[in-house]
C-alpha atoms as a PDB file:
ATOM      1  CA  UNK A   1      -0.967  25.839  25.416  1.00  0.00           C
ATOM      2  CA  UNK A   2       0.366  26.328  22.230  1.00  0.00           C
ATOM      3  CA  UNK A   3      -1.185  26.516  19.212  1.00  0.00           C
ATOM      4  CA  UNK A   4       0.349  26.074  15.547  1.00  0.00           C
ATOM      5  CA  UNK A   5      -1.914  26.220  12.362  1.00  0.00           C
ATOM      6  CA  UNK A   6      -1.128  25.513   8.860  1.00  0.00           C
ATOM      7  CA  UNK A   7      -2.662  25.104   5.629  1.00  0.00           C
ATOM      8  CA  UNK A   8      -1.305  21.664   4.106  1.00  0.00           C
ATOM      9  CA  UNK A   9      -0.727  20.668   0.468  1.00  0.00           C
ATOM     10  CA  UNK A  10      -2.026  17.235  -0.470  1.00  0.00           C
ATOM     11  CA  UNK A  11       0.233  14.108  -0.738  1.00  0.00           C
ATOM     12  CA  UNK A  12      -2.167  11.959  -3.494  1.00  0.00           C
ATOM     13  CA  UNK A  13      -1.988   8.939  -5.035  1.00  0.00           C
ATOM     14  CA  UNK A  14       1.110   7.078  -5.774  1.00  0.00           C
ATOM     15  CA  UNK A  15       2.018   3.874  -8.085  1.00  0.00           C
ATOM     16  CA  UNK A  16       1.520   2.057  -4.519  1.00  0.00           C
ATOM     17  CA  UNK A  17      -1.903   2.874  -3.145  1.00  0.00           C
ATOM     18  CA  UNK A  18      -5.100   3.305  -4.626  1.00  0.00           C
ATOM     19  CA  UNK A  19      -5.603   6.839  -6.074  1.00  0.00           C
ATOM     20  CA  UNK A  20      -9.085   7.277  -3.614  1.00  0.00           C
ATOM     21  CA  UNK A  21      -6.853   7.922  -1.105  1.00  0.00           C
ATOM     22  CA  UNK A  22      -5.221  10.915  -0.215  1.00  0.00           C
ATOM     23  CA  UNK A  23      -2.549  12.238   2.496  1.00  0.00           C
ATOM     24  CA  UNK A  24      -2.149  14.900   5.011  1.00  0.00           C
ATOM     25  CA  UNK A  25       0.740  15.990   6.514  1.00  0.00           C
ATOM     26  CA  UNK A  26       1.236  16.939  10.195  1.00  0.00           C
ATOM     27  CA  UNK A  27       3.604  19.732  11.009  1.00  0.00           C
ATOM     28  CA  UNK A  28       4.997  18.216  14.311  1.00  0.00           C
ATOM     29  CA  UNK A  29       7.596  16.019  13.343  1.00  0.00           C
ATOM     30  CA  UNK A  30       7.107  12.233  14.508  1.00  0.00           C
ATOM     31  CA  UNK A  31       4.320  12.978  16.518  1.00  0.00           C
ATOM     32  CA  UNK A  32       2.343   9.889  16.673  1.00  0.00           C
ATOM     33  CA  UNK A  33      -0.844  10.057  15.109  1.00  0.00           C
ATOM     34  CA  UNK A  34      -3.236   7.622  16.810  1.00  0.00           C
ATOM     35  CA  UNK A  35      -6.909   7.974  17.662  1.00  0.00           C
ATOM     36  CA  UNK A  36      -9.283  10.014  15.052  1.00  0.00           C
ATOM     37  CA  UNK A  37     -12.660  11.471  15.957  1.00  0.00           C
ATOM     38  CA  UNK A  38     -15.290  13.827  14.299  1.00  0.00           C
ATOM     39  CA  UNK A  39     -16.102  16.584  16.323  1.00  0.00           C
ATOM     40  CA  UNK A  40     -19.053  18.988  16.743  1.00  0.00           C
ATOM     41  CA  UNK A  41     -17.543  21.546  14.279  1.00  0.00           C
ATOM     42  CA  UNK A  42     -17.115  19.561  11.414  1.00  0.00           C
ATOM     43  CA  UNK A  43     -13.240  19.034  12.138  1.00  0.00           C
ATOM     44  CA  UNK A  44     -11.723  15.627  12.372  1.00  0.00           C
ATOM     45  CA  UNK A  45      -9.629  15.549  15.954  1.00  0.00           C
ATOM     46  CA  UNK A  46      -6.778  13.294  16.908  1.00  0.00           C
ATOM     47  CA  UNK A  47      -4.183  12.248  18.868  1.00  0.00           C
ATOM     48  CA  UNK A  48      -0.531  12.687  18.823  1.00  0.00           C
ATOM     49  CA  UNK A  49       1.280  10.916  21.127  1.00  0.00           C
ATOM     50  CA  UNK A  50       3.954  13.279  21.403  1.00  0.00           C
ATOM     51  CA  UNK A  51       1.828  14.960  24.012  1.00  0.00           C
ATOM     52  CA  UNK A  52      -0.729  17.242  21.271  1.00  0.00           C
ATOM     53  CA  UNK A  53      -4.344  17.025  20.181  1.00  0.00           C
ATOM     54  CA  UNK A  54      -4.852  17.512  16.092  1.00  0.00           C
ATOM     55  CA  UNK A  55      -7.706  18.894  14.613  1.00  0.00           C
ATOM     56  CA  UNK A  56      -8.163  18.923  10.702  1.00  0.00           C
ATOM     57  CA  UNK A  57     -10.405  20.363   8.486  1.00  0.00           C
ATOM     58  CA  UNK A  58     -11.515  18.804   5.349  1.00  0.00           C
ATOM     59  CA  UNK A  59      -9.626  21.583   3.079  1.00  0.00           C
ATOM     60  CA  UNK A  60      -6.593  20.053   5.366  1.00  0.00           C
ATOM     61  CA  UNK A  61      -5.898  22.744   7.551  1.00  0.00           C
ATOM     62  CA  UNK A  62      -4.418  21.522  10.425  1.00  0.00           C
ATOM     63  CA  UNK A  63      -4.303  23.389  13.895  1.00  0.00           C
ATOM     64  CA  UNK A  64      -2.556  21.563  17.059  1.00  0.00           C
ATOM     65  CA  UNK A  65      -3.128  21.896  21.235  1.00  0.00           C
ATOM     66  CA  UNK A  66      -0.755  20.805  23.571  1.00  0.00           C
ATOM     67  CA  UNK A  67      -1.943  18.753  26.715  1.00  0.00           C
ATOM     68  CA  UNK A  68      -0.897  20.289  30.090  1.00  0.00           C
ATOM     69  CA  UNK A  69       0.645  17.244  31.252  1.00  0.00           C
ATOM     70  CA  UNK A  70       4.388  16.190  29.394  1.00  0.00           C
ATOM     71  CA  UNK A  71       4.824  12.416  28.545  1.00  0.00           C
ATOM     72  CA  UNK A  72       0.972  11.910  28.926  1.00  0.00           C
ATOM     73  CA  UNK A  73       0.381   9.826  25.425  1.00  0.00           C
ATOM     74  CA  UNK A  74      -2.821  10.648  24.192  1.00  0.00           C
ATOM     75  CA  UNK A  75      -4.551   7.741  23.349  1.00  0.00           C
ATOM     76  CA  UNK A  76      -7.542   7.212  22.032  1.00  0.00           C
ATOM     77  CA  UNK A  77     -10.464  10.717  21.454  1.00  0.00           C
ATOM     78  CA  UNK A  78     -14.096  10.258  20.805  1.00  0.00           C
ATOM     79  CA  UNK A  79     -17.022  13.176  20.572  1.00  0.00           C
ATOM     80  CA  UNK A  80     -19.018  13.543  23.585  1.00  0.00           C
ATOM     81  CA  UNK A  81     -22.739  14.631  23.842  1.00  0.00           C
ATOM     82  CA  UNK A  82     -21.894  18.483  23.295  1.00  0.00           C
ATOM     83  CA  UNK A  83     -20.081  18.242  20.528  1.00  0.00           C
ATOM     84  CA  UNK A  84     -16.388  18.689  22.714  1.00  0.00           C
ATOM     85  CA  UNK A  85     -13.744  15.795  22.541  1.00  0.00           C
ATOM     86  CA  UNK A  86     -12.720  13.287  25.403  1.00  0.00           C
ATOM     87  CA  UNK A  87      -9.252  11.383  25.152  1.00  0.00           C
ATOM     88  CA  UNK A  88      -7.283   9.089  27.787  1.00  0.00           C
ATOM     89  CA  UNK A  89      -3.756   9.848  28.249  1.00  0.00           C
ATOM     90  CA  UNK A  90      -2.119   6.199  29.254  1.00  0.00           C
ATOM     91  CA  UNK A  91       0.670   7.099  30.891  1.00  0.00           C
ATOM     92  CA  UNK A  92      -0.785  10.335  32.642  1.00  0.00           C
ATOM     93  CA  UNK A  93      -3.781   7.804  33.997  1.00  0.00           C
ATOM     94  CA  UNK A  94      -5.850  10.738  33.018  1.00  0.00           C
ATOM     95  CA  UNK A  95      -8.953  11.494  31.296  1.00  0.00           C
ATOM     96  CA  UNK A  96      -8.712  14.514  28.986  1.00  0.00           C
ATOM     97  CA  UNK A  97     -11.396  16.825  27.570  1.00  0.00           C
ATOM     98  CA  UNK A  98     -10.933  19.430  24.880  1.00  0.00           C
ATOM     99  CA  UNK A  99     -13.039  22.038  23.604  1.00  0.00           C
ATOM    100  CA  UNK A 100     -13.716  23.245  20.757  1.00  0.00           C
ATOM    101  CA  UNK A 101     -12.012  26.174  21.591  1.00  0.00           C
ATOM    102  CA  UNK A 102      -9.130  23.823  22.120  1.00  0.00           C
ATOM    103  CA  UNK A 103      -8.927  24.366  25.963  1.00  0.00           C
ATOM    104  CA  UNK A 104      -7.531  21.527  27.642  1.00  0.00           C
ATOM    105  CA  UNK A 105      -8.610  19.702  30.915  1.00  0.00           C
ATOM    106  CA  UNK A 106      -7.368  16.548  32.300  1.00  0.00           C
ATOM    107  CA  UNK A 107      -9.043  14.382  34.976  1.00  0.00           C
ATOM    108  CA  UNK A 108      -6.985  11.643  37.090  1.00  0.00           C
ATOM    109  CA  UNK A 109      -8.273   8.569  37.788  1.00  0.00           C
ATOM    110  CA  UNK A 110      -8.785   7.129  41.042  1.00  0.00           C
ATOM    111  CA  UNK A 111      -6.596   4.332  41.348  1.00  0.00           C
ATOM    112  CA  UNK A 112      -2.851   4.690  40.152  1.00  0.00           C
ATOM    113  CA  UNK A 113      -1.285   3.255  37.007  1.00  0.00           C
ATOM    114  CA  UNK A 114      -4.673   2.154  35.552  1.00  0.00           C
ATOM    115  CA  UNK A 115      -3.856   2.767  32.152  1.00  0.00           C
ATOM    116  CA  UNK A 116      -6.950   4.070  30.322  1.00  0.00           C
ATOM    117  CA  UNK A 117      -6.749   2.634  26.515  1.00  0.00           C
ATOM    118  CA  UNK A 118     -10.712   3.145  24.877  1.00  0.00           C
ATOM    119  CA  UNK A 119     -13.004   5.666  25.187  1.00  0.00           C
ATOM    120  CA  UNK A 120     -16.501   6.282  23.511  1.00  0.00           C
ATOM    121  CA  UNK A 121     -19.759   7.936  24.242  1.00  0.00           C
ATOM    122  CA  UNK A 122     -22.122   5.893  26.456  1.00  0.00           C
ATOM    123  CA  UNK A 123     -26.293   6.596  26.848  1.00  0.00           C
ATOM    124  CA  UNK A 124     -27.461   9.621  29.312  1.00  0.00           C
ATOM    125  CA  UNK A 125     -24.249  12.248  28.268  1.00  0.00           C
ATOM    126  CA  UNK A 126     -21.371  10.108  29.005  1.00  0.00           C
ATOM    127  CA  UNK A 127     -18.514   8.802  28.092  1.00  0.00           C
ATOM    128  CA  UNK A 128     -17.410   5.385  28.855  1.00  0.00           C
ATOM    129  CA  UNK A 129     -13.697   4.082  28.472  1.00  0.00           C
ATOM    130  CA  UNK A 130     -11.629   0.782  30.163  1.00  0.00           C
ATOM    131  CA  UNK A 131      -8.392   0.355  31.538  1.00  0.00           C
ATOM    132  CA  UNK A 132      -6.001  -2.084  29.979  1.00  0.00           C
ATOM    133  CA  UNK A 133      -4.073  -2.482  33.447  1.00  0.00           C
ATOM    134  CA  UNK A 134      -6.500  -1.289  36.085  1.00  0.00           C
ATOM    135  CA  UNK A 135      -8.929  -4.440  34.985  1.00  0.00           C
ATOM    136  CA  UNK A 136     -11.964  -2.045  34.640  1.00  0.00           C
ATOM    137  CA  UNK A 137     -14.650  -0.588  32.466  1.00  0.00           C
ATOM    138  CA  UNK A 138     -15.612   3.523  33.544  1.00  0.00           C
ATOM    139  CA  UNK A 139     -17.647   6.114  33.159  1.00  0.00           C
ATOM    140  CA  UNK A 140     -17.357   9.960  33.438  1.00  0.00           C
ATOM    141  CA  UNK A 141     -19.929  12.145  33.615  1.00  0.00           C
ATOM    142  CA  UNK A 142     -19.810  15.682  31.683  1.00  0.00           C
ATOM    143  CA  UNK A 143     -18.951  17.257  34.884  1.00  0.00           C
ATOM    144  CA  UNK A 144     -16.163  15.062  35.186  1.00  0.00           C
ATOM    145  CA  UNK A 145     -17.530  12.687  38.118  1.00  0.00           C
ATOM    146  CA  UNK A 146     -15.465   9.154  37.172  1.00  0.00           C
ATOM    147  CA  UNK A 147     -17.092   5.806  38.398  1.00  0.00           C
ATOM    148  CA  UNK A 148     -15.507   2.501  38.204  1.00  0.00           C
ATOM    149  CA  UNK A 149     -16.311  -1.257  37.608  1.00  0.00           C
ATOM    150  CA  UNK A 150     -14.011  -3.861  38.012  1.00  0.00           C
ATOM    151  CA  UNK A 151     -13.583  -6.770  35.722  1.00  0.00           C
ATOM    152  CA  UNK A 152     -13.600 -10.620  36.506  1.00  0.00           C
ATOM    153  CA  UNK A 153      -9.736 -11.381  38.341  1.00  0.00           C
ATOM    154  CA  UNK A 154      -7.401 -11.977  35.806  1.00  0.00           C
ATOM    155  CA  UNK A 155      -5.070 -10.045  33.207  1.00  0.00           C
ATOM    156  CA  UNK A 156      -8.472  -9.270  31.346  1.00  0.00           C
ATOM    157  CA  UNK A 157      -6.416  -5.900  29.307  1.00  0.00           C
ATOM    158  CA  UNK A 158      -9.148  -3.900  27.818  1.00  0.00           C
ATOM    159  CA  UNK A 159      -8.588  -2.013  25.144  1.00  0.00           C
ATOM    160  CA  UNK A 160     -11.632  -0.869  23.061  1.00  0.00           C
ATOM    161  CA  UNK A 161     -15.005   0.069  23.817  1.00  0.00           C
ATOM    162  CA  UNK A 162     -18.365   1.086  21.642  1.00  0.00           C
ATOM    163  CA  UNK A 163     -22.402   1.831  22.425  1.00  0.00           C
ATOM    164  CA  UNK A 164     -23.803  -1.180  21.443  1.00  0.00           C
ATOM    165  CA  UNK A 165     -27.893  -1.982  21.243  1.00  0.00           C
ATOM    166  CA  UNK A 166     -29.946  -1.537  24.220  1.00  0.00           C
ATOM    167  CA  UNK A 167     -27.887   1.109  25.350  1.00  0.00           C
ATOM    168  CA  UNK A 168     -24.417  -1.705  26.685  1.00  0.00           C
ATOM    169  CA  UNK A 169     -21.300  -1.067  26.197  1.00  0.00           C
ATOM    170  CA  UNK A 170     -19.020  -3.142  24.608  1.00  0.00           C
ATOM    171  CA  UNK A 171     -15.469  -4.056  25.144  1.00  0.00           C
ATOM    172  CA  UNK A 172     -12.699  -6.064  23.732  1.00  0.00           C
ATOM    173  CA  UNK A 173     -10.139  -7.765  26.575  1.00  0.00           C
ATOM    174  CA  UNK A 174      -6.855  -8.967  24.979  1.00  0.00           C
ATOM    175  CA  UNK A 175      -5.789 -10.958  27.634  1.00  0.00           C
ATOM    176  CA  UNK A 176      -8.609 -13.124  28.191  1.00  0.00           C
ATOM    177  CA  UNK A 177      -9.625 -13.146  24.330  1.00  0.00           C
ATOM    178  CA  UNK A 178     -13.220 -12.290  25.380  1.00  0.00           C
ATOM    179  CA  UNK A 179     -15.587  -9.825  23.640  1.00  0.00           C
ATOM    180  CA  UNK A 180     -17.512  -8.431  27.188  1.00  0.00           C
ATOM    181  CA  UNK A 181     -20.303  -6.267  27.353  1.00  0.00           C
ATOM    182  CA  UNK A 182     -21.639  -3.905  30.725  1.00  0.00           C
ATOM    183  CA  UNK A 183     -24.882  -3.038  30.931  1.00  0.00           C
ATOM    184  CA  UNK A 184     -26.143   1.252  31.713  1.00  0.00           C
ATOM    185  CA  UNK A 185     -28.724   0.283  34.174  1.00  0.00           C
ATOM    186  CA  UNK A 186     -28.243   0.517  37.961  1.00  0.00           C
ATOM    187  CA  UNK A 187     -26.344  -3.163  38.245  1.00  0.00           C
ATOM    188  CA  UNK A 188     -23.922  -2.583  35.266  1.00  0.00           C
ATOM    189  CA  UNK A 189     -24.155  -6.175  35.138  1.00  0.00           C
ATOM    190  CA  UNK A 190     -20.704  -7.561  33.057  1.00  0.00           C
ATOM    191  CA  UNK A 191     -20.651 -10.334  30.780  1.00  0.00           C
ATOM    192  CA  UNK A 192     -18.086 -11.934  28.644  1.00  0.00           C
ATOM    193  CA  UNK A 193     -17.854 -14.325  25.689  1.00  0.00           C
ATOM    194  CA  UNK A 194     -14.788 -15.975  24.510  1.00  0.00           C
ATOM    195  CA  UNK A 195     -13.634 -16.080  20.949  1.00  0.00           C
ATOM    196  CA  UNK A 196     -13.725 -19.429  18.835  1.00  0.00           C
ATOM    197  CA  UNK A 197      -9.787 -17.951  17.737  1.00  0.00           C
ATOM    198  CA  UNK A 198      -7.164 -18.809  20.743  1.00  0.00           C
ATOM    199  CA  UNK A 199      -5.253 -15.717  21.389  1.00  0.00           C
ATOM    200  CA  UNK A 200      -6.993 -13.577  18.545  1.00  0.00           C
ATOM    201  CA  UNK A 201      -5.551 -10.047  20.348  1.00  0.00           C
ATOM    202  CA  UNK A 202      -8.504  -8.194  19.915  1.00  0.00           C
ATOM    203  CA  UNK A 203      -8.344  -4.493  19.273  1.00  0.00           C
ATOM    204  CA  UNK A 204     -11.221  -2.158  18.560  1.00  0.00           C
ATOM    205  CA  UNK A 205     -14.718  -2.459  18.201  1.00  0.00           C
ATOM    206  CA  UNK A 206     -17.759  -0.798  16.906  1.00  0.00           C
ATOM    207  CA  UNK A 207     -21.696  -1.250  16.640  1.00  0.00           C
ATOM    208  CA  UNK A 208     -22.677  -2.302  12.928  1.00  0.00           C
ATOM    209  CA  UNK A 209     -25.841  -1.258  11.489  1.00  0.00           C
ATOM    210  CA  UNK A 210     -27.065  -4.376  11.632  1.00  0.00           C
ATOM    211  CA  UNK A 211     -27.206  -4.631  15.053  1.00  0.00           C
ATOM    212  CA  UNK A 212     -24.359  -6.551  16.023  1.00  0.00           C
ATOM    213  CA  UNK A 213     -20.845  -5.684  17.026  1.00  0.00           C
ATOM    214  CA  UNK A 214     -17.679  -6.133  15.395  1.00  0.00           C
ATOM    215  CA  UNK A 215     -14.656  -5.791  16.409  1.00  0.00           C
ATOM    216  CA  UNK A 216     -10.708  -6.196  15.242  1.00  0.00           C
ATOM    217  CA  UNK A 217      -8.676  -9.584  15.798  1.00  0.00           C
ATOM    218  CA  UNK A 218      -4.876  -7.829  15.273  1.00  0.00           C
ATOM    219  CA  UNK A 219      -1.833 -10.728  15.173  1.00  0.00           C
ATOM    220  CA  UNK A 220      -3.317 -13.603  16.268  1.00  0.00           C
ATOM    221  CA  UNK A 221      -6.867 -13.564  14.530  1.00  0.00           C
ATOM    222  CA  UNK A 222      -5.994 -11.372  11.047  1.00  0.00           C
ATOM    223  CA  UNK A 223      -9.383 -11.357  11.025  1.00  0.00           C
ATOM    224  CA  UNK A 224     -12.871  -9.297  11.413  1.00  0.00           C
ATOM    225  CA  UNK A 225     -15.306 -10.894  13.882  1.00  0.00           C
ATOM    226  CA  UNK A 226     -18.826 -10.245  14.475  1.00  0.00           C
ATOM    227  CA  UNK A 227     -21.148 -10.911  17.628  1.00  0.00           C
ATOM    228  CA  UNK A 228     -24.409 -10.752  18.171  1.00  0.00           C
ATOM    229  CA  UNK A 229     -26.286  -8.664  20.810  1.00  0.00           C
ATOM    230  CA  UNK A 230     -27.026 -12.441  22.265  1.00  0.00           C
ATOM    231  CA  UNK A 231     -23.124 -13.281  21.919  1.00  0.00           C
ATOM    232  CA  UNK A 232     -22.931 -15.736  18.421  1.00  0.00           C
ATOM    233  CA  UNK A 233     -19.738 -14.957  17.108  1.00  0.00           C
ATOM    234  CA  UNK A 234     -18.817 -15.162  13.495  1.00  0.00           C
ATOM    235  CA  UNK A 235     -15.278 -14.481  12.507  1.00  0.00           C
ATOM    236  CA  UNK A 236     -14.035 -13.364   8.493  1.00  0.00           C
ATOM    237  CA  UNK A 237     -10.152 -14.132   7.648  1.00  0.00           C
ATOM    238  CA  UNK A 238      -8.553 -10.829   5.962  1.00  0.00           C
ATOM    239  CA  UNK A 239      -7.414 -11.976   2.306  1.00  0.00           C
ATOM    240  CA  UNK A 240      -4.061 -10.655   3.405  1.00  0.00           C
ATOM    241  CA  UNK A 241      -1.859 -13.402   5.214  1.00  0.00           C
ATOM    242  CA  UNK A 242      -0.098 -10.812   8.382  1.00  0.00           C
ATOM    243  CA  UNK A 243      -2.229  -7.888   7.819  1.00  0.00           C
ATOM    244  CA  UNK A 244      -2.996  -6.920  11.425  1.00  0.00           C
ATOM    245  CA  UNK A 245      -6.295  -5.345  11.034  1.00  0.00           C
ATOM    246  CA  UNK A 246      -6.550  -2.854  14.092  1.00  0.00           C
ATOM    247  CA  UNK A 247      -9.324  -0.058  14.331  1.00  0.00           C
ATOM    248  CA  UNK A 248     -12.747  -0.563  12.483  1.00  0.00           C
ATOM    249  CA  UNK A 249     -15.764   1.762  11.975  1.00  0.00           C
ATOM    250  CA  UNK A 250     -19.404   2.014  10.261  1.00  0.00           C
ATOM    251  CA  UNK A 251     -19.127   4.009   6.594  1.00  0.00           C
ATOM    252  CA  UNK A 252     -21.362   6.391   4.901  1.00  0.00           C
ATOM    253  CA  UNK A 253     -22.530   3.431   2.549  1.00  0.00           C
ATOM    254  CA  UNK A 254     -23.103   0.886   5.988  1.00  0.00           C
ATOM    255  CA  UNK A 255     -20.508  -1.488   5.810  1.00  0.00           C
ATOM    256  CA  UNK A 256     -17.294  -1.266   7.985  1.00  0.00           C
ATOM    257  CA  UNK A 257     -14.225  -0.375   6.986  1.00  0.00           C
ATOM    258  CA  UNK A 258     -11.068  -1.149   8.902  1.00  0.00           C
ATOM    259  CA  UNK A 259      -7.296  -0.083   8.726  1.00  0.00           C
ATOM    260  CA  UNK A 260      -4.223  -3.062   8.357  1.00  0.00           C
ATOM    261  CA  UNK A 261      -1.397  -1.813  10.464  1.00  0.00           C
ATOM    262  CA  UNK A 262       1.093  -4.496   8.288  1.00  0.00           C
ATOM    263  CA  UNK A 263      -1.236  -4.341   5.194  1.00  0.00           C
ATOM    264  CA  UNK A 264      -0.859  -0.805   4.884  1.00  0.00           C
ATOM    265  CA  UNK A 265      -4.011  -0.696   3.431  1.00  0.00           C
ATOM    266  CA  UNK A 266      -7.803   0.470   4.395  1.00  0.00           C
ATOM    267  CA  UNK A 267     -10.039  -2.558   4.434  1.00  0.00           C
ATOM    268  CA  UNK A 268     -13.561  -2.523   3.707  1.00  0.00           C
ATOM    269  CA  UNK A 269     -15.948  -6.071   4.587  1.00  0.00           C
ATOM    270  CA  UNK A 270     -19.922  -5.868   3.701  1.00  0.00           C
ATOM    271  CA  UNK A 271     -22.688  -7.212   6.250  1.00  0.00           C
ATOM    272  CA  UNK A 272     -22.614 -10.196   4.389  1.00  0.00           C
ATOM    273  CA  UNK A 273     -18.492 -10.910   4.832  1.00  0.00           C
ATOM    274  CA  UNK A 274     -16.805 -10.078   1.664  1.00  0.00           C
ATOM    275  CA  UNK A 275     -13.882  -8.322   2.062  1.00  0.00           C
ATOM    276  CA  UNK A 276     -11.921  -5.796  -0.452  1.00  0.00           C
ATOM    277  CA  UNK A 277      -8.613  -3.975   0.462  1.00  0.00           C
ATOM    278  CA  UNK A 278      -7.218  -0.438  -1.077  1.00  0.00           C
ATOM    279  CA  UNK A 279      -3.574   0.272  -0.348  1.00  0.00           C
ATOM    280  CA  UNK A 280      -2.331   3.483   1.158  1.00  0.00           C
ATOM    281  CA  UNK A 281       0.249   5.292  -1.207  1.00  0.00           C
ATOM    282  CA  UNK A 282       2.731   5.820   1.804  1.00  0.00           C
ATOM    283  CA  UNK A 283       4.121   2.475   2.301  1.00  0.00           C
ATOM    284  CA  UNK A 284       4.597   1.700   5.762  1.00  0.00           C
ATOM    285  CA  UNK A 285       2.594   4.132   7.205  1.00  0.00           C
ATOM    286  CA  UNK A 286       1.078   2.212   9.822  1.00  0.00           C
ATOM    287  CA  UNK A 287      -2.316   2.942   9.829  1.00  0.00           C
ATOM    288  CA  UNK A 288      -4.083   3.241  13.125  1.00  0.00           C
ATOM    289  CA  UNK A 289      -7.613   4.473  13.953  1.00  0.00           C
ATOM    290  CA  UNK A 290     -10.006   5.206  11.443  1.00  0.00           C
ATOM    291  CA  UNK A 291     -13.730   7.307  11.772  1.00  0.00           C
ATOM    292  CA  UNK A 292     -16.679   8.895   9.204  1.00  0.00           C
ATOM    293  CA  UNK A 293     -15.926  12.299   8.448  1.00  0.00           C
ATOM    294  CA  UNK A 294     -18.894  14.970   7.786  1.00  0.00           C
ATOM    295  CA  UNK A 295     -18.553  14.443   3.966  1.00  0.00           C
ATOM    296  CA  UNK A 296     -19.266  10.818   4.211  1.00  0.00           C
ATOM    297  CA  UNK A 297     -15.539   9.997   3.623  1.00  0.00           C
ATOM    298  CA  UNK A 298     -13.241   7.889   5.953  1.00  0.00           C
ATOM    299  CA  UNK A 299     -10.389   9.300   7.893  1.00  0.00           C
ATOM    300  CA  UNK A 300      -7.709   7.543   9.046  1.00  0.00           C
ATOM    301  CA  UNK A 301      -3.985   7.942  11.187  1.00  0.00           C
ATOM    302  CA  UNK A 302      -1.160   6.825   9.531  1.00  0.00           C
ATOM    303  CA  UNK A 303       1.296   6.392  13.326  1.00  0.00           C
ATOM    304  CA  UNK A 304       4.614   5.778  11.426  1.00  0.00           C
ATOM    305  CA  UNK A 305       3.863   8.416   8.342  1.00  0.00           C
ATOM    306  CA  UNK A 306       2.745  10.920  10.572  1.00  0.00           C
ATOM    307  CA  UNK A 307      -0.036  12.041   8.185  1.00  0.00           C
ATOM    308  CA  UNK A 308      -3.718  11.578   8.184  1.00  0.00           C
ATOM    309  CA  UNK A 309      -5.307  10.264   5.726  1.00  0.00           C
ATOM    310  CA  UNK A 310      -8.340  10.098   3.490  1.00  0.00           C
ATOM    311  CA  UNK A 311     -10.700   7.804   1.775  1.00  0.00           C
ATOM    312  CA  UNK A 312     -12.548   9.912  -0.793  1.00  0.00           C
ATOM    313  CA  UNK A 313     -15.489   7.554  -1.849  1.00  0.00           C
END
């Protein structure tokens, strides 16, 4: 495993972003920033799709772990229950847990070519993710014991997942433009609900504190939508014609911010549905997942820049 630390001047502000936000670099040349997580140390951890996991501090110290497996492409990472991180690796078919330490494990899945895409922390000390070709929503256990539900027949291609109320999880499926959610009791009962926009290609998704999910409408949509625990959808057009919003996440202040893959900019809509936009100084940087840090700021990947960035508010 190798391991490469470095303590990283600050690439701020810029004529073309907003001056709140500020830039990290990653010493791994073109390595793919993706997903972004806080872990239990305080550290923000992320994905490179090069085949590393990240982990930056907030003074920007960056330290990197290489998965066991070459050409796996982490994915997307999320804290579980102990404070550790949990990735997939899409074209390993794997599950991947790091500790804090940053040793690396990787767990296959049981059927081949599943591609796992989302993963998040589910009730009882798991973690839940879906598979965006294996048509299925899963859970592993912390010791690593991986159960599977299949999805309606079809080209459903889930892609993110969140803890929703009442302890469901909640998924967004591409191909069928539905917004599904599976139940944590003993039937795991599945059920979907289509979006009013025709071939929105939904993204990610995240319980609001309001109750409600919302969740990212990327090329077709340009838009934020909202459901209800009962499945009432409401959806909010970005101000930006092409923006591509794509990850989304609950702030320190409570309202959800979001990152604009063609906007290049870090979006921000209240419970209520107004929407304000703050442009990354790195133009085309691509940004990609987004997540609360401990300081009550939002982190973000930037894929194309291959920095991380920061939203000081």
């Amino acid at each position: 495993m190798d391991r490469a630390a470095l303590v990283l001047l600050v690439a701020c502000g810029g004529s073309n972003g907003d001056p709140s936000i500020i830039e990290y670099a990653i010493p791994t040349a073109n390595s793919g920033p993706y997903g972004i997580a806080l872990g239990g140390d305080g550290a923000l951890w992320f994905t490179e799709q090069v085949g590393k996991i990240g982990r930056i501090t907030t003074a920007g110290e960056v330290t990197e772990f290489t998965v066991p497996t070459p050409g796996a492409i982490p994915y997307h990472i999320a804290r579980g229950a102990d404070g550790s991180l949990w990735f997939t690796e899409k074209a390993a078919n794997t599950i991947g847990h790091i500790t804090l330490a940053g040793a690396v494990t990787e767990l296959a899945l049981p059927r081949p070519a599943s591609v796992p895409t989302g993963i998040a922390a589910g009730p009882d000390f798991t973690m839940w993710f879906v598979e965006d070709d294996g048509n299925a929503a899963g859970s592993i256990s912390m010791t690593g014991v991986i159960t599977e539900y299949p999805l309606a027949a079809g080209n459903n291609e889930a892609y993110g997942i969140a803890l929703g109320p009442h302890d469901a999880l909640w998924f967004t499926e591409q191909g069928t433009n539905h917004i599904a959610s599976i139940g944590s009791d003993v039937a795991h009962a599945i059920t979907e609900y289509t979006v009013p926009t025709a071939a929105a290609d939904l993204r990610e998704i995240i319980g609001g504190p309001d109750g409600n999910l919302w969740f990212t409408e990327f090329t077709g949509g340009n838009a934020i939508g909202m459901i209800t625990p009962d499945g009432v959808i409401t959806e909010h057009a970005l101000p930006t014609a092409g923006a591509q919003p794509f990850d989304i996440t609950v702030g320190s202040d409570l309202d959800l911010w979001f990152t604009e893959k063609v906007g290049n900019a870090i979006g921000r809509i209240t419970l209520a549905g107004a929407i304000t936009e703050r442009a990354i100084p790195t133009v085309g940087s691509e940004p990609a997942r987004i997540t609360l840090g401990p300081e009550g700021d939002l982190w973000f990947s930037e894929y194309a820049a291959n920095q991380i960035g920061r939203v000081r508010l």
